[in-house]
Protein backbone atom coordinates (compact mmCIF):
# COMPACT_ATOMS: atom_id res chain seq x y z
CA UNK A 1 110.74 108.08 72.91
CA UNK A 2 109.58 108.40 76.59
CA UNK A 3 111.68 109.38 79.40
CA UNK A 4 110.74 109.22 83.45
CA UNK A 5 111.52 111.85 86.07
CA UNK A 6 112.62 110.92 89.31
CA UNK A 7 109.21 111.87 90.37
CA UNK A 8 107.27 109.83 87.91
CA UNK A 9 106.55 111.96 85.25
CA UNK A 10 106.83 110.81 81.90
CA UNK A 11 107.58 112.94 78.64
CA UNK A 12 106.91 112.32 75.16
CA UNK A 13 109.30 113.06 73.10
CA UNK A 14 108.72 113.21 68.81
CA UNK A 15 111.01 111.12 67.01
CA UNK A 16 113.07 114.18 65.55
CA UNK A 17 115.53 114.16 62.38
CA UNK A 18 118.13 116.21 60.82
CA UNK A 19 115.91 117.72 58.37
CA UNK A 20 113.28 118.42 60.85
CA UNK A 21 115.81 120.44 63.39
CA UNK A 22 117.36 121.99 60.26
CA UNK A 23 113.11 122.99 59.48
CA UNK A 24 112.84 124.00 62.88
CA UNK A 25 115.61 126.21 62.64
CA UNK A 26 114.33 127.54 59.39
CA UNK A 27 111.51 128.71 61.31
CA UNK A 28 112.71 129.81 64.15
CA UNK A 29 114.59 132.57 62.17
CA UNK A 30 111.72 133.63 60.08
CA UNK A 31 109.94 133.56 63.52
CA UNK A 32 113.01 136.06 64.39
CA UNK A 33 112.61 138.25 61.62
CA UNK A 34 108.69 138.85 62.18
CA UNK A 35 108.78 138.59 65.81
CA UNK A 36 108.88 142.84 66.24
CA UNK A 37 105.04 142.16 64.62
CA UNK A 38 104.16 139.34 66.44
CA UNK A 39 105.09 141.51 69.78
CA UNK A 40 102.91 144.06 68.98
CA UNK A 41 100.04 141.74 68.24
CA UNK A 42 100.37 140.44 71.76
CA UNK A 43 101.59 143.94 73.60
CA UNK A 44 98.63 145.82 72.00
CA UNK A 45 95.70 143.43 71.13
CA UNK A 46 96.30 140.52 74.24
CA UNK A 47 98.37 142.91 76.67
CA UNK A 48 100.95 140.28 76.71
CA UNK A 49 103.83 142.08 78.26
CA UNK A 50 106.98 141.83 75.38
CA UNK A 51 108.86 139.52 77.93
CA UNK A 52 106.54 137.38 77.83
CA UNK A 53 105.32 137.37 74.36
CA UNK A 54 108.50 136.47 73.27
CA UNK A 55 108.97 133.62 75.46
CA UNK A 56 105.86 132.26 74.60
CA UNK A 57 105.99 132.38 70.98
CA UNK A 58 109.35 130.20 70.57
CA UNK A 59 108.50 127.68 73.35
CA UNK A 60 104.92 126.98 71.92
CA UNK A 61 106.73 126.09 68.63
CA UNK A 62 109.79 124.18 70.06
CA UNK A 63 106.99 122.48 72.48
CA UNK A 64 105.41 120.89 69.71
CA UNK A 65 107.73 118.26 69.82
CA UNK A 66 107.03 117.31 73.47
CA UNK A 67 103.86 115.13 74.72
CA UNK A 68 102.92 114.46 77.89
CA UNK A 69 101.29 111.04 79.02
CA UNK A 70 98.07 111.01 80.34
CA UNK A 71 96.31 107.88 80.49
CA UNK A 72 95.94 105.41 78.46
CA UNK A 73 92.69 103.50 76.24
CA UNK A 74 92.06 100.04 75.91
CA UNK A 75 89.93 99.00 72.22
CA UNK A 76 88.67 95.80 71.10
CA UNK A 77 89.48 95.06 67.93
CA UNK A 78 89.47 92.43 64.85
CA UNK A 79 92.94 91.85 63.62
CA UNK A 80 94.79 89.17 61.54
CA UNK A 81 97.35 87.05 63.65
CA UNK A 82 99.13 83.75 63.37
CA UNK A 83 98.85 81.10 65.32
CA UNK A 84 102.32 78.64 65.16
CA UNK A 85 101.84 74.60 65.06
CA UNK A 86 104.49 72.49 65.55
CA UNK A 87 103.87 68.88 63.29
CA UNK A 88 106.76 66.21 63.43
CA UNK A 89 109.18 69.01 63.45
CA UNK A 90 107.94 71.21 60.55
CA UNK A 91 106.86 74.38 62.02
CA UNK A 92 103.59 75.94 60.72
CA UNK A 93 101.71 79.54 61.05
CA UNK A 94 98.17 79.63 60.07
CA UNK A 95 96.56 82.81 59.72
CA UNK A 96 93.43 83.62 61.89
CA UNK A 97 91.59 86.61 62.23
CA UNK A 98 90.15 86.87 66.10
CA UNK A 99 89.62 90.03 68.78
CA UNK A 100 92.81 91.43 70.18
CA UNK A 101 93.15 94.56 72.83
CA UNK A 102 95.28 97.70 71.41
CA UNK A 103 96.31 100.36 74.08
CA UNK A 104 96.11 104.12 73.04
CA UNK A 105 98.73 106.69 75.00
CA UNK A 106 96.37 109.46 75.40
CA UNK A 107 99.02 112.94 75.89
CA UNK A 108 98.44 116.26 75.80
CA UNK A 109 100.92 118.43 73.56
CA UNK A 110 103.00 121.39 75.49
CA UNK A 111 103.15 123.56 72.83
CA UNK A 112 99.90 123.41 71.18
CA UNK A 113 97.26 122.47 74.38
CA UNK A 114 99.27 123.72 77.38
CA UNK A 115 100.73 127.14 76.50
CA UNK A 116 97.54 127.89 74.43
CA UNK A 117 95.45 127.32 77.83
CA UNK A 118 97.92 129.06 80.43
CA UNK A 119 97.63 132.29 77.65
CA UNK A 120 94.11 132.14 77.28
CA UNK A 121 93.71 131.94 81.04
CA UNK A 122 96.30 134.57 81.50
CA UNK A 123 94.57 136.69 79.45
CA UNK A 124 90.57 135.55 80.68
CA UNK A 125 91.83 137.33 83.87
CA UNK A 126 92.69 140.54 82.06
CA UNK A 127 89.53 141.11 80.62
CA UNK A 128 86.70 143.38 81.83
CA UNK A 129 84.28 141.25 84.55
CA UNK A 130 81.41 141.19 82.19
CA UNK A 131 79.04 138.97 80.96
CA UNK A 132 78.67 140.66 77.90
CA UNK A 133 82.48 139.39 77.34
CA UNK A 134 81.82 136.09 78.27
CA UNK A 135 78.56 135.28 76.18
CA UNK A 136 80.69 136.79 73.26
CA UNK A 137 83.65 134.29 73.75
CA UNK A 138 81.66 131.72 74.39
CA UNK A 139 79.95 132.02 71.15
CA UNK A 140 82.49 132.53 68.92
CA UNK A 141 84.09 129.06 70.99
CA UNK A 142 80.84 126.84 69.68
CA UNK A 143 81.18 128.32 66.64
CA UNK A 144 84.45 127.53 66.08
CA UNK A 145 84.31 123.97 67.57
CA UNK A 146 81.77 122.90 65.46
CA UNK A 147 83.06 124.24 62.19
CA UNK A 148 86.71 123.15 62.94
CA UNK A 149 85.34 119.46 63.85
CA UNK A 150 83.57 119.74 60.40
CA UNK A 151 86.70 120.42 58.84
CA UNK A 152 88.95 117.62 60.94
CA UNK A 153 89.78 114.69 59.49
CA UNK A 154 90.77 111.42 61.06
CA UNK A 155 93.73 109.91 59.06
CA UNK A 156 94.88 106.11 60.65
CA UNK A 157 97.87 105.37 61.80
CA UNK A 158 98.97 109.28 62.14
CA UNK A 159 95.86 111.31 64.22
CA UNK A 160 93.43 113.97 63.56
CA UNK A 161 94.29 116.68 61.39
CA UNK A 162 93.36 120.00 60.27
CA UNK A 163 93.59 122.73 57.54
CA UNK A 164 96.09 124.90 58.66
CA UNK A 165 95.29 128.05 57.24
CA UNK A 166 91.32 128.05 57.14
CA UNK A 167 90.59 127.93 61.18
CA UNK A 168 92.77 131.51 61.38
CA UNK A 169 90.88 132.87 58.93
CA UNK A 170 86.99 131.76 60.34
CA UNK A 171 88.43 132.74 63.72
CA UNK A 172 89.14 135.85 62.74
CA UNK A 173 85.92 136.66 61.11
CA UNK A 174 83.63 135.12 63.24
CA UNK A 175 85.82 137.08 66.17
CA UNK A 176 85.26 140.39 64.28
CA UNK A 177 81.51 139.88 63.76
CA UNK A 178 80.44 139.37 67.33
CA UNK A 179 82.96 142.28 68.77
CA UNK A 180 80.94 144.35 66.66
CA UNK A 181 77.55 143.90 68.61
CA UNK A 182 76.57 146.34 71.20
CA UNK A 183 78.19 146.96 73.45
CA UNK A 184 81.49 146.48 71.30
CA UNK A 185 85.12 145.15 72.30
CA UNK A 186 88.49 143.95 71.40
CA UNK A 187 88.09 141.44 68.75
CA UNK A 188 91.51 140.43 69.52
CA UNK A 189 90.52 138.52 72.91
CA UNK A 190 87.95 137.00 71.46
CA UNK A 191 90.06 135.80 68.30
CA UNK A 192 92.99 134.27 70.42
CA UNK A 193 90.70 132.81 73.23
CA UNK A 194 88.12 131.27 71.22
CA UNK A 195 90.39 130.58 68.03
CA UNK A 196 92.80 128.15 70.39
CA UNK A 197 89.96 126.60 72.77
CA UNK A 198 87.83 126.10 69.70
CA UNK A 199 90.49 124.45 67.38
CA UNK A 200 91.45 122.36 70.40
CA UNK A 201 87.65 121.29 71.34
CA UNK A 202 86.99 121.14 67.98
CA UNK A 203 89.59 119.01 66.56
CA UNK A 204 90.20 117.10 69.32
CA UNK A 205 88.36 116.32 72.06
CA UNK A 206 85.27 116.66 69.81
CA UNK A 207 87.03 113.57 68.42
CA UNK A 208 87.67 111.79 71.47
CA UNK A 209 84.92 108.92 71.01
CA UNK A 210 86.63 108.19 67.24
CA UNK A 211 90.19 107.01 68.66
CA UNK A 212 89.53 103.41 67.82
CA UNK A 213 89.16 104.42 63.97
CA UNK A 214 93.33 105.44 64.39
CA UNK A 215 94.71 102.70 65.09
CA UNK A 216 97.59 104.81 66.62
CA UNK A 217 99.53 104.08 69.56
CA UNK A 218 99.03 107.66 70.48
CA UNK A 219 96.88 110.37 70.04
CA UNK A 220 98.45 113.51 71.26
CA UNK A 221 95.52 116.78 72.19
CA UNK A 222 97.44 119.69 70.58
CA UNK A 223 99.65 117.71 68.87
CA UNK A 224 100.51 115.84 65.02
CA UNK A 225 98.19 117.20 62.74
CA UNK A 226 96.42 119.53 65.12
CA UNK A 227 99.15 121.65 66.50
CA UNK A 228 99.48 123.70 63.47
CA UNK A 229 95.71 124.67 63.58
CA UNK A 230 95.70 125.40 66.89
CA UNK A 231 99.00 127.16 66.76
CA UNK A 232 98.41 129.46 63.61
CA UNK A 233 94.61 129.96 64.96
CA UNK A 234 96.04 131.57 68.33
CA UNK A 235 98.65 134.10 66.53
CA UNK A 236 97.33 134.37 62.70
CA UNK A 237 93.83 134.72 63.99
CA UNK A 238 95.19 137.79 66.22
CA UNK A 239 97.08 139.18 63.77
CA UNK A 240 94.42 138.87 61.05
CA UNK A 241 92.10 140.37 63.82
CA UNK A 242 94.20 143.53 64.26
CA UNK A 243 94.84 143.74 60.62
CA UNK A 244 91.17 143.91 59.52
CA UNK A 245 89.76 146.46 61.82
C-alpha cells in the first residue's frame, strides 16, 4: 500500500495481518522483558544515552514495516502474453512469448537502512579522531560485506535474503579480532558499525546489478529478507561483543 504526503512523499507500507500484529506484539514484549540488557549494551558499549536506546530499539523493529520510495528500474524482459483475435465473432487468444518492460520500486526500509545509518553516524562522531579507528572499521566493513554477500541469496518474486543468526555471530568475531591489534579498542563500535553497514552493503547493494533475476515489483534496502540480518547484526553482534570479552 502507498500513501502520498501533501508534500510528495510517498510511504511504503507492508501489507500487515492479524497474525503478524499479534507476532509483532509477541515481540515487542519479549523486547520489553530484555530491554534492561539491551540498554546496557547501548549505554555502556555504544554510549547510547538510555532515552535514546530505548526509542531506537522499538522503532527500528516497528519500522520494518515501512518503505520508502526511491526511484524506480526499468528491465527488459522475455515473458509469455496473449495476443486476442477477433474471427467472425469467435474471440481467440494465442499465446506468444515477446520482450516486455517490468518496473522495479527501488525503497529503502526505515527500520533496517535508516535508523541503522543515523546510529552508526551518531555514534562515528563519538569515537576517538583516529585513523587507527577508522582503518579498523573499515576492515571489519569489507569483511563483512563480502562474506554476508556470499551468504545472500536471491529468492524471485520475494527479494534478497539472509541467515539471520550467522552475520551476528561473524560480526562479532571478526569485530573482536581486529579490536585486539595494537593499539586496542572497543570492539563494540566496531561490531555495531561495521555489522549494520556490512550486512546492508553486503546483502544489498552488493546485489544491486541482480534485481532483474527478482522479478519483484519492489526491492526494499533494509527490508524483506534482509532486515532481520541487518537488525540482529546491529544489537546481537553488540551484545555478543560485550559478552565475549
Amino acid at each position: 500500500m502507498e500513501r502520498k504526503s501533501g508534500m510528495g512523499v510517498s510511504v511504503v507500507y507492508r501489507p500487515t495481518t492479524w497474525s503478524y500484529i499479534a507476532t509483532l506484539l509477541l515481540i515487542t514484549i519479549t523486547l520489553t522483558i530484555i530491554s534492561l540488557s539491551s540498554i546496557q549494551v547501548f549505554t555502556e558499549g555504544l554510549m547510547i544515552p538510555p532515552q535514546i536506546a530505548i526509542i531506537a530499539f522499538y522503532i527500528s523493529l516497528l519500522g520494518s514495516a515501512i518503505n520508502i520510495p526511491l526511484t524506480y528500474i526499468k528491465t527488459v524482459e522475455y515473458g509469455l502474453y496473449y495476443q486476442e483475435i477477433n474471427i467472425f465473432g469467435i474471440r481467440w487468444f494465442l499465446p506468444s512469448i515477446g520482450l516486455r518492460e517490468r518496473k522495479t520500486l527501488i525503497a529503502i526500509n526505515l527500520g533496517g537502512a535508516i535508523i541503522p545509518l543515523a546510529i552508526s553516524t551518531y555514534i562515528l562522531t563519538r569515537l576517538p579522531q583516529t585513523v587507527n579507528v577508522y582503518m579498523k572499521i573499515a576492515i571489519a566493513t569489507i569483511i563483512i560485506s563480502i562474506t554476508v554477500n556470499k551468504l545472500s541469496r536471491i529468492i524471485p518474486g520475494f527479494g534478497i535474503a539472509v541467515p539471520g543468526f550467522i552475520p551476528p555471530l561473524i560480526t562479532a568475531l571478526t569485530s573482536i579480532a581486529i579490536s585486539m591489534i595494537p593499539p586496542k579498542c572497543n570492539p563494540a563500535f566496531i561490531a555495531y558499525i561495521s555489522g549494520t553497514l556490512g550486512t546492508l552493503i553486503g546483502a544489498d547493494l552488493m546485489n544491486m546489478n541482480r534485481i532483474p533475476e527478482l522479478g519483484a515489483s519492489m526491492v526494499s534496502i533494509g527490508g524483506a529478507g534482509t532486515f532481520d540480518g541487518i537488525y540482529l547484526t546491529g544489537i546481537v553482534a553488540a551484545a555478543l561483543t560485550l559478552t565475549l570479552i
